[in-house]
Protein backbone atom coordinates (compact mmCIF):
# COMPACT_ATOMS: atom_id res chain seq x y z
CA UNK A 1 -32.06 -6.34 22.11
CA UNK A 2 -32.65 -9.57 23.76
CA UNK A 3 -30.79 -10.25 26.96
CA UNK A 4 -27.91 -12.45 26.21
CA UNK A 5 -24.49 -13.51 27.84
CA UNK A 6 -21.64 -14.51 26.27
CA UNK A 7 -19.47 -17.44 26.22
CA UNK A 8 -16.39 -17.99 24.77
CA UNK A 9 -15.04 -20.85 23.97
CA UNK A 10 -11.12 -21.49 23.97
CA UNK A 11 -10.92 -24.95 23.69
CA UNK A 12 -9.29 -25.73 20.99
CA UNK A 13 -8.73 -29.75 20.37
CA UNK A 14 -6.82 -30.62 16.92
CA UNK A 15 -5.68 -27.12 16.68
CA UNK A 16 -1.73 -26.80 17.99
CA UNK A 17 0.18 -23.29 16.70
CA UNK A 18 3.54 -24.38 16.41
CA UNK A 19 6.28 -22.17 19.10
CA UNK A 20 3.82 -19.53 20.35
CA UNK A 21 1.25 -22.21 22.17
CA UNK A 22 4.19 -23.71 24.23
CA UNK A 23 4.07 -20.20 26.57
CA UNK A 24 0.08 -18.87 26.00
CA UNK A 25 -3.18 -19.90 24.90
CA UNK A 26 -4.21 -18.97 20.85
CA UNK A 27 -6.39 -16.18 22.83
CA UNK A 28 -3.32 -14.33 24.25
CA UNK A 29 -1.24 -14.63 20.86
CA UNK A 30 0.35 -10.95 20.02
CA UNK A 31 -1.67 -9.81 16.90
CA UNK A 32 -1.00 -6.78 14.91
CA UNK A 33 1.86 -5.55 17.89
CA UNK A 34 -1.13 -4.63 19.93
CA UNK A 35 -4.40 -6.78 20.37
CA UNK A 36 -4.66 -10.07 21.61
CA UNK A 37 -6.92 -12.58 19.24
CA UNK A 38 -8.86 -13.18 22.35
CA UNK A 39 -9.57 -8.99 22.54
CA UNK A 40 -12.04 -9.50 18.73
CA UNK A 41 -14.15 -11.94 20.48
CA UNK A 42 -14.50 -9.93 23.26
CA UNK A 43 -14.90 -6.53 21.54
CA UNK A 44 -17.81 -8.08 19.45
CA UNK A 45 -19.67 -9.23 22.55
CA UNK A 46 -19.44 -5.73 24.52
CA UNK A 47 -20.37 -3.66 21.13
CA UNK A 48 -23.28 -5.37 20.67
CA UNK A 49 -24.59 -4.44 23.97
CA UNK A 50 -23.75 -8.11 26.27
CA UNK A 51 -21.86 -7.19 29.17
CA UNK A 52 -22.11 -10.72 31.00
CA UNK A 53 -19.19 -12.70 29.36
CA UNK A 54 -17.70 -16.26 30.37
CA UNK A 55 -14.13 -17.16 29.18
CA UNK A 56 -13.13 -20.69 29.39
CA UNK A 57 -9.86 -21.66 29.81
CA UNK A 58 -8.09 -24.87 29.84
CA UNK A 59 -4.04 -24.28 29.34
CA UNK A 60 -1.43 -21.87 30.63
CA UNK A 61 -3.90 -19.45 32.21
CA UNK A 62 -1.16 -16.92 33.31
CA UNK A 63 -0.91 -14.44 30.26
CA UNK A 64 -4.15 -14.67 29.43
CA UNK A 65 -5.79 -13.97 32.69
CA UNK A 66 -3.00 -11.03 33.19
CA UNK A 67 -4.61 -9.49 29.82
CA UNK A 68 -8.38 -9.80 30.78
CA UNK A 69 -8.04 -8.70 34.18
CA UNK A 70 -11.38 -7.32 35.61
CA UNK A 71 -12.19 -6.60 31.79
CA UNK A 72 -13.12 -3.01 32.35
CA UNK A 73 -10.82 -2.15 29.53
CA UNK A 74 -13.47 -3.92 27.37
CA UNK A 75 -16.15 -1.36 28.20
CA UNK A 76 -18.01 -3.93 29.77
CA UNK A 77 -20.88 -2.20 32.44
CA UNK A 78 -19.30 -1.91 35.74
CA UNK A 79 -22.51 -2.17 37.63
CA UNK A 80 -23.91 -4.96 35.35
CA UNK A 81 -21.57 -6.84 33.77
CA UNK A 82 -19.11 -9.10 34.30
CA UNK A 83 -16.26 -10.71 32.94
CA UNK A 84 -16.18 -14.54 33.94
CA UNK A 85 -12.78 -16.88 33.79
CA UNK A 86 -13.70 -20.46 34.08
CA UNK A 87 -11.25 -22.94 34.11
CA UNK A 88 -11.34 -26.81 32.87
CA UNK A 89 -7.98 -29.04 33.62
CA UNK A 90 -6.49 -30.54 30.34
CA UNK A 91 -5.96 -34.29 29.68
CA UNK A 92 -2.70 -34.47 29.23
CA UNK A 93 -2.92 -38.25 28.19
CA UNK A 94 -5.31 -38.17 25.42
CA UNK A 95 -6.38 -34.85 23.64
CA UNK A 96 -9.43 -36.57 22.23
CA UNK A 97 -10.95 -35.80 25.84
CA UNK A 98 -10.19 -31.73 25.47
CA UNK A 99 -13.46 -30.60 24.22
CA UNK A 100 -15.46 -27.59 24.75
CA UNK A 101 -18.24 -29.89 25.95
CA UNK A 102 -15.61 -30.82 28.62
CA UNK A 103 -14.93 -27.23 29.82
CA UNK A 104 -19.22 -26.43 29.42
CA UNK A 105 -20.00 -29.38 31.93
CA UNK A 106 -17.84 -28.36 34.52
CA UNK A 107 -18.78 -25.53 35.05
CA UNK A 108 -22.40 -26.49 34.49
CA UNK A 109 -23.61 -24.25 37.29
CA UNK A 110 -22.20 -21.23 36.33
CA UNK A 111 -24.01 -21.58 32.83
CA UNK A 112 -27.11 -22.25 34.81
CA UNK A 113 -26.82 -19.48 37.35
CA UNK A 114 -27.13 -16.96 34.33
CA UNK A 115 -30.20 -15.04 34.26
CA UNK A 116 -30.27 -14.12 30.37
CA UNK A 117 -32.70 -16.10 28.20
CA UNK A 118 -30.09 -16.56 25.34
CA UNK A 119 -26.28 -17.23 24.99
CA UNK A 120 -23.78 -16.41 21.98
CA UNK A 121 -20.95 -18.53 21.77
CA UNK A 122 -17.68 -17.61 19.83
CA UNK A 123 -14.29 -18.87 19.58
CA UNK A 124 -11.35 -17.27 21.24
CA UNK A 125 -9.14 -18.24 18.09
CA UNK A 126 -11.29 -16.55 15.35
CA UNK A 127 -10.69 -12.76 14.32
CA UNK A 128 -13.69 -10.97 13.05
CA UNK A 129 -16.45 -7.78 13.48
CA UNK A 130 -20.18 -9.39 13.80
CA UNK A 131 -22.58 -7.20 15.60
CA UNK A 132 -24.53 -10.03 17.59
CA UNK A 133 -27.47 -7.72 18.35
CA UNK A 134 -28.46 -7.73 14.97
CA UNK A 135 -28.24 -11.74 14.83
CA UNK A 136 -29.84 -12.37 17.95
CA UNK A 137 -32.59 -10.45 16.86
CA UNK A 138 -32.69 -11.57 13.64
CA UNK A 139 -32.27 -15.44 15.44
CA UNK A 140 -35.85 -14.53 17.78
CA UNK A 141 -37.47 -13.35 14.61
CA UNK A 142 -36.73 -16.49 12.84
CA UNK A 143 -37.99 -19.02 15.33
CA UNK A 144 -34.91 -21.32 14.63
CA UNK A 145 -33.30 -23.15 17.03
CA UNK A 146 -30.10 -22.44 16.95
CA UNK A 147 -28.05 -19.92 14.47
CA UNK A 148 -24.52 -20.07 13.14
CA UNK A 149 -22.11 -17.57 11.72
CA UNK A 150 -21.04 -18.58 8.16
CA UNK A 151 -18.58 -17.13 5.35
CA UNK A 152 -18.85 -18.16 1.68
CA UNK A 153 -15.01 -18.58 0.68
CA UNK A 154 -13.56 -19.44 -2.62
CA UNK A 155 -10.33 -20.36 -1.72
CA UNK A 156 -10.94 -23.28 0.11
CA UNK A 157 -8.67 -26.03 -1.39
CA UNK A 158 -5.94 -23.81 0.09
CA UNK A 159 -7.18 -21.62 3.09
CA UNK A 160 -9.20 -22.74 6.15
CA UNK A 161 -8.21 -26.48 5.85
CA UNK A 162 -9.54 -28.44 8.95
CA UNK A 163 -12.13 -25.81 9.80
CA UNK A 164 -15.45 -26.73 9.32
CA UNK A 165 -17.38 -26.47 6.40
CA UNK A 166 -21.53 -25.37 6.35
CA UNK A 167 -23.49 -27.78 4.28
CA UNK A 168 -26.88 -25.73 3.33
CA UNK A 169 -30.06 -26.05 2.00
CA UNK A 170 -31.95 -23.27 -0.38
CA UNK A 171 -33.56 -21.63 2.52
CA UNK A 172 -30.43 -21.18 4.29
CA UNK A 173 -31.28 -24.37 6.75
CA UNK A 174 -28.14 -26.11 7.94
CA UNK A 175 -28.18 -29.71 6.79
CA UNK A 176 -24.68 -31.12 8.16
CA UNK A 177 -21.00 -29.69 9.08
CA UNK A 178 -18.13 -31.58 7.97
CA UNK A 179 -14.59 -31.23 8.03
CA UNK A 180 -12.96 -29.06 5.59
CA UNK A 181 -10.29 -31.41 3.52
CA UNK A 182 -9.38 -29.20 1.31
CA UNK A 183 -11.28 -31.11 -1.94
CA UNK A 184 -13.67 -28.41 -3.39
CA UNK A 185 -12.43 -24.63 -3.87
CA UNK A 186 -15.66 -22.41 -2.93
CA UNK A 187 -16.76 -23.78 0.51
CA UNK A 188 -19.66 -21.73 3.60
CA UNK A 189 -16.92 -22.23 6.19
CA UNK A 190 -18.21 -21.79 10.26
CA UNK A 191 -16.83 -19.44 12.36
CA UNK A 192 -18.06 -21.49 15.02
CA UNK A 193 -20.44 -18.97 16.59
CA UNK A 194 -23.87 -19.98 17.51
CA UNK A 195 -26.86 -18.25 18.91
CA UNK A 196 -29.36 -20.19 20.42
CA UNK A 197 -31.11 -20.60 24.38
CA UNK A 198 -29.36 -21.02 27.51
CA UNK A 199 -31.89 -24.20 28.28
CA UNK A 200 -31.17 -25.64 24.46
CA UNK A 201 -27.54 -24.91 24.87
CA UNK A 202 -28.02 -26.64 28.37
CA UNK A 203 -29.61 -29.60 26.31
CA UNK A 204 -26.56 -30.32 23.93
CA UNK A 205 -24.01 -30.28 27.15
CA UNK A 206 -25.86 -33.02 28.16
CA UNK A 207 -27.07 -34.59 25.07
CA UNK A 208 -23.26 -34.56 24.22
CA UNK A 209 -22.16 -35.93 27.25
CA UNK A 210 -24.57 -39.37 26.93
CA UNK A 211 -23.73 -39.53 23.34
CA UNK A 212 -19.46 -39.22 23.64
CA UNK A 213 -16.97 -38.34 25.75
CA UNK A 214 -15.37 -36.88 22.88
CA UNK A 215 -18.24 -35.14 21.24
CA UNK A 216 -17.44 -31.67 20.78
CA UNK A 217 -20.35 -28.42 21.00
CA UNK A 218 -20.48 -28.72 16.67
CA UNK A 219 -20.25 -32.75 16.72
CA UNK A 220 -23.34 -32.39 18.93
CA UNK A 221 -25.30 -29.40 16.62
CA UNK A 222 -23.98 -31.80 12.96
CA UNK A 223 -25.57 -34.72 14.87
CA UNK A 224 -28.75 -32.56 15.92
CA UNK A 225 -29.53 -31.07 12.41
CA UNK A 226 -32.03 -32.99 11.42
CA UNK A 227 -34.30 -32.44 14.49
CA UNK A 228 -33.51 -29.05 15.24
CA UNK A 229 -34.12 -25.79 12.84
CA UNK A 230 -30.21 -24.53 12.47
CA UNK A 231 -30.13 -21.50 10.03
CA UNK A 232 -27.12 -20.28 8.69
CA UNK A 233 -26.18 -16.33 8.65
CA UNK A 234 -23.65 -15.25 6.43
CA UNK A 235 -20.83 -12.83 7.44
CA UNK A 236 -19.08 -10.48 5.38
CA UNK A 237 -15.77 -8.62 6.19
CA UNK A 238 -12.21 -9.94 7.16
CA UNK A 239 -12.13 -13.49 9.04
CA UNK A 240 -9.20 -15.04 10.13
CA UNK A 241 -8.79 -18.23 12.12
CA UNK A 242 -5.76 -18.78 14.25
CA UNK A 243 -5.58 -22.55 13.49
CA UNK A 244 -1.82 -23.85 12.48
CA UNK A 245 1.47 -21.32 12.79
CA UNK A 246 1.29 -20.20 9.22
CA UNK A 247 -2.33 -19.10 9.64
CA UNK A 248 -1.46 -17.02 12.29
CA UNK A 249 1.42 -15.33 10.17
CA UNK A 250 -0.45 -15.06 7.52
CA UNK A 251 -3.95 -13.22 9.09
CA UNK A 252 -1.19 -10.57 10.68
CA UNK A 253 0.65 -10.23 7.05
CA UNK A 254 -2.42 -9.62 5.32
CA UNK A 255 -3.64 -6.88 7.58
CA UNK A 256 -0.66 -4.56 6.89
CA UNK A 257 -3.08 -4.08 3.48
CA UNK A 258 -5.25 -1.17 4.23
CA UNK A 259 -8.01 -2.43 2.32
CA UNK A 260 -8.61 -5.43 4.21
CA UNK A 261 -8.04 -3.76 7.42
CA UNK A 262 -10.43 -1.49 6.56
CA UNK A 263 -12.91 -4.46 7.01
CA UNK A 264 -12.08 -5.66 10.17
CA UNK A 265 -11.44 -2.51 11.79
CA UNK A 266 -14.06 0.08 11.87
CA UNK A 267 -14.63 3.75 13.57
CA UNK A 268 -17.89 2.63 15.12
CA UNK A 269 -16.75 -0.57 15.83
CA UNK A 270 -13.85 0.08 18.29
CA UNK A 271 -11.74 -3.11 18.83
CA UNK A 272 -10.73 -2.98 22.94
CA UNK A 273 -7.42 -4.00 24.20
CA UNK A 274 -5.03 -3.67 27.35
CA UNK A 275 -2.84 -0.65 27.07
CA UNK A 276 0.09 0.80 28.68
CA UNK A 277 1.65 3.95 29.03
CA UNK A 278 5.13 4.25 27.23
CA UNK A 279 6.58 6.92 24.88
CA UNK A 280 6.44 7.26 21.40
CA UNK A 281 8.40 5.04 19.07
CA UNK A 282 12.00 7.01 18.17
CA UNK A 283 12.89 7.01 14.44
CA UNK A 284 16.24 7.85 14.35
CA UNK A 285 18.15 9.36 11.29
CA UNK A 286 19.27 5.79 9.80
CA UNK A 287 15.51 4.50 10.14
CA UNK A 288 13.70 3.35 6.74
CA UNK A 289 9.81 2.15 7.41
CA UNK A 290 7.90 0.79 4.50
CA UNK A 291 4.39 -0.51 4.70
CA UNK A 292 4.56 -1.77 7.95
CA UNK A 293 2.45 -1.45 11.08
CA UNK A 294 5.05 0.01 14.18
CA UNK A 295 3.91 -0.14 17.85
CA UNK A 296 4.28 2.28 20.66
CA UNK A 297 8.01 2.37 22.82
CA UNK A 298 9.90 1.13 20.37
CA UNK A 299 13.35 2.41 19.05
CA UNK A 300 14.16 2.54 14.93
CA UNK A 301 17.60 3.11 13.38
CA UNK A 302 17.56 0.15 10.84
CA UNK A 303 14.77 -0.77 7.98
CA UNK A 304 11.57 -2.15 8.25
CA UNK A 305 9.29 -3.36 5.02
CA UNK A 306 6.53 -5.16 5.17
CA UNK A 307 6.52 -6.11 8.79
CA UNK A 308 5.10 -5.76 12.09
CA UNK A 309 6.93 -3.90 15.39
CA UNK A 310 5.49 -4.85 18.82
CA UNK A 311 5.49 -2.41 21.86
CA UNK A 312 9.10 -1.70 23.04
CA UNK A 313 11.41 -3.87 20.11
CA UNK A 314 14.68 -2.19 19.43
CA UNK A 315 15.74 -2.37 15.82
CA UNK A 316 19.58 -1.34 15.71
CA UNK A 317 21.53 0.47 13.13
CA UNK A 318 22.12 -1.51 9.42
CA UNK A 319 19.34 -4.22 10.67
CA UNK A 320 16.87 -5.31 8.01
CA UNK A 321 13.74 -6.55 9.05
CA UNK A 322 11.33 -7.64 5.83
CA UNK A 323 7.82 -9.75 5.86
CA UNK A 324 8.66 -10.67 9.62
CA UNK A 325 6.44 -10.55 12.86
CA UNK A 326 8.23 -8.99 16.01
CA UNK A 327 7.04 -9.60 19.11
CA UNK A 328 7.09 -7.04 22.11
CA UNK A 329 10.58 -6.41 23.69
CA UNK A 330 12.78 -8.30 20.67
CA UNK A 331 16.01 -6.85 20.19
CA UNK A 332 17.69 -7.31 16.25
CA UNK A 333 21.00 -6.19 16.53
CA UNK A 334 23.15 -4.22 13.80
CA UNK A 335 23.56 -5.39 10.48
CA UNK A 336 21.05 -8.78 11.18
CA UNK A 337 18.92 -9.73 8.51
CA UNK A 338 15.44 -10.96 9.28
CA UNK A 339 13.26 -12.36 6.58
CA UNK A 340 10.13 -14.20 6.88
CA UNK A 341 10.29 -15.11 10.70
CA UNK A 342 8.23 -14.70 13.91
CA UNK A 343 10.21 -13.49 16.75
CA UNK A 344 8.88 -14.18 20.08
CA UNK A 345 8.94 -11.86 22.79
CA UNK A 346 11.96 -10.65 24.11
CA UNK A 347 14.20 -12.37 22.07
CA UNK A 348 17.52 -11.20 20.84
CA UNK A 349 19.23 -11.47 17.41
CA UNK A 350 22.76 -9.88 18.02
CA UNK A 351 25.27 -12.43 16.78
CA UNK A 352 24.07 -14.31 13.53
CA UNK A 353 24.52 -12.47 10.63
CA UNK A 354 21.40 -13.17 8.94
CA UNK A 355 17.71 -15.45 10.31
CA UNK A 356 16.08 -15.99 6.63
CA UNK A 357 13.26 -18.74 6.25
CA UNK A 358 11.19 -19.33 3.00
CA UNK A 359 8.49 -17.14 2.37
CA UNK A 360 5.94 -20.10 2.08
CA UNK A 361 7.53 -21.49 5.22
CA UNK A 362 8.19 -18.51 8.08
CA UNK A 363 10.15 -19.75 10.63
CA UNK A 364 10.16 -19.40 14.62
CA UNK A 365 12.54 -17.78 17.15
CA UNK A 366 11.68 -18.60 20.48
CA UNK A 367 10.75 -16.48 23.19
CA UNK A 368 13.62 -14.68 25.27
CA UNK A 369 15.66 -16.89 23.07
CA UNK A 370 19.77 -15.23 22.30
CA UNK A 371 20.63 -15.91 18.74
């Protein structure tokens, strides 16, 4: 493979997840009860063989930088590789000005410092497998410019609204990116990952910079198209982007399906996390699980269905969880019914009789919040 380092990019301007991003970046959100979104990003990356890996940051550093640690849990070479956290203050008075472009040009010398002729660049609030080997090979072999990530939905009058749509020509050349609003139903949305040189990708920071102080990394490439050689690569499998509050419920609902896990997650494709060590999960006599994914350390005496557990919740006796998200450490007392809700980390449901939200509308219990 061609040497490479990574970048990812967690700047995330226009995109606000209602409840969860007041305490942690989209990259530390809770997904599935075990991985972070941030871990997919990072597990593609070290798969495919790239070891040197910078993580931007701009917000609330703290939970995400107590996940990544050193990154040796990501199987990243201890001798060679490297896990970077770079940091870029947020404008607090205007969000026009938080850009990835922003984040890229201060730390300009870092980017430069890197030895590796290419960089791949993916977002920290996307969840997919892509072996980026294969692409940048694929990218050298092509003599393009630059090379972006695609999927071909048709669904997109109701799914992926405000990502960015692909606008191609026969050859698979990238003529422009636009918004997606939502007004046509089969759509090449981005996944905003891009292979290309460091000294291009060096180019556009700058170029971008001149042109806007609001110009984001794709404003830049859409504005570039007709003077560079972008090709588009389609991707196949499970993609999920972590955009809005019920896109983040829904890409951890749909996973409890086998069948779609079964294309995200795959046995020679190991998806890395953090771990701890804690027991078991207890099922106790009065405990009915259906179709639901269950975390380590937790303890079960009511019903689950369709839901997910994170590590060490406690579920007591005549509680009825359904279609709900559980954060680590929640507590839902006896008798509670909770239907359609995301409850935040170590929050406790032990005197309402029932938390029940719409099932096109989950609702939000704050973290460490006593209901």
């Amino acid at each position: 493979m061609y040497k490479a380092f990574g970048v990812i990019n967690s700047s995330s301007r226009n995109i606000w997840v209602e409840g969860l991003q007041d305490y942690r970046p989209i990259g530390a959100f809770s997904f599935l009860g075990r991985y972070r979104v941030i871990d997919f990003a990072i597990s593609n990356l070290s798969n495919s063989g790239i070891d040197r890996i910078q993580v931007y940051i701009n917000s609330k550093p703290r939970s995400i930088v107590e996940h990544l640690g050193t990154g040796r849990h990501y199987n990243i070479n201890s001798k060679s590789g490297k896990l970077q956290l770079l940091f870029s203050e947020t404008d607090a008075g205007n969000d026009i000005y938080n850009t990835d472009i922003k984040a890229y040009y201060e730390n300009l010398e870092y980017i430069k410092a890197m030895h590796h002729p290419y960089v791949v660049i993916a977002p920290s609030y996307m969840v997919y497998s892509a072996n980026y080997a294969a692409l940048i090979n694929q990218h050298v072999e092509s003599g393009a410019d630059i090379t972006m990530l695609y999927q071909t939905i048709d669904n997109a009058k109701e799914a992926f609204l405000n990502c960015t749509v692909v606008n191609l020509n026969r050859q698979k050349g990238v003529l422009s990116l636009e918004p997606n609003q939502g007004n046509a139903a089969k759509r090449n949305v981005s996944l905003a990952t891009y292979i290309m040189k460091k000294d291009l990708f060096i180019e556009l920071i700058n170029k971008a910079r001149e042109t806007s102080s609001m110009f984001t990394l794709k404003d830049t490439i859409s504005m570039m198209c007709s003077e560079l050689d972008v090709r588009g690569v389609p991707h196949k499998g499970f993609v999920a982007v972590i955009n809005d509050f019920n896109a983040y419920y829904r890409a951890n609902m749909d996973l409890i399906d086998i069948k779609k896990a079964e294309s995200l997650f795959q046995a020679d494709w190991p998806i890395y996390t953090r771990t701890n060590n804690s027991c078991p999960t207890h099922y106790y006599a009065s405990a009915s699980i259906r179709n639901s994914v269950v975390s380590n350390g937790c303890i079960i005496e009511g019903t689950v269905e369709n839901s997910i557990i994170g590590r060490g919740c406690v579920i007591k006796k005549g509680a009825v969880v359904k279609d709900s998200i559980i954060l680590a450490g929640a507590e839902i007392g006896e008798d509670i019914l909770v239907e359609n809700q995301v409850v935040d980390k170590r929050a406790k449901l032990i005197h309402v009789k029932e938390v029940v939200s719409p099932a096109d509308k989950p609702g939000y219990i704050r973290r460490e919040d006593t209901l």
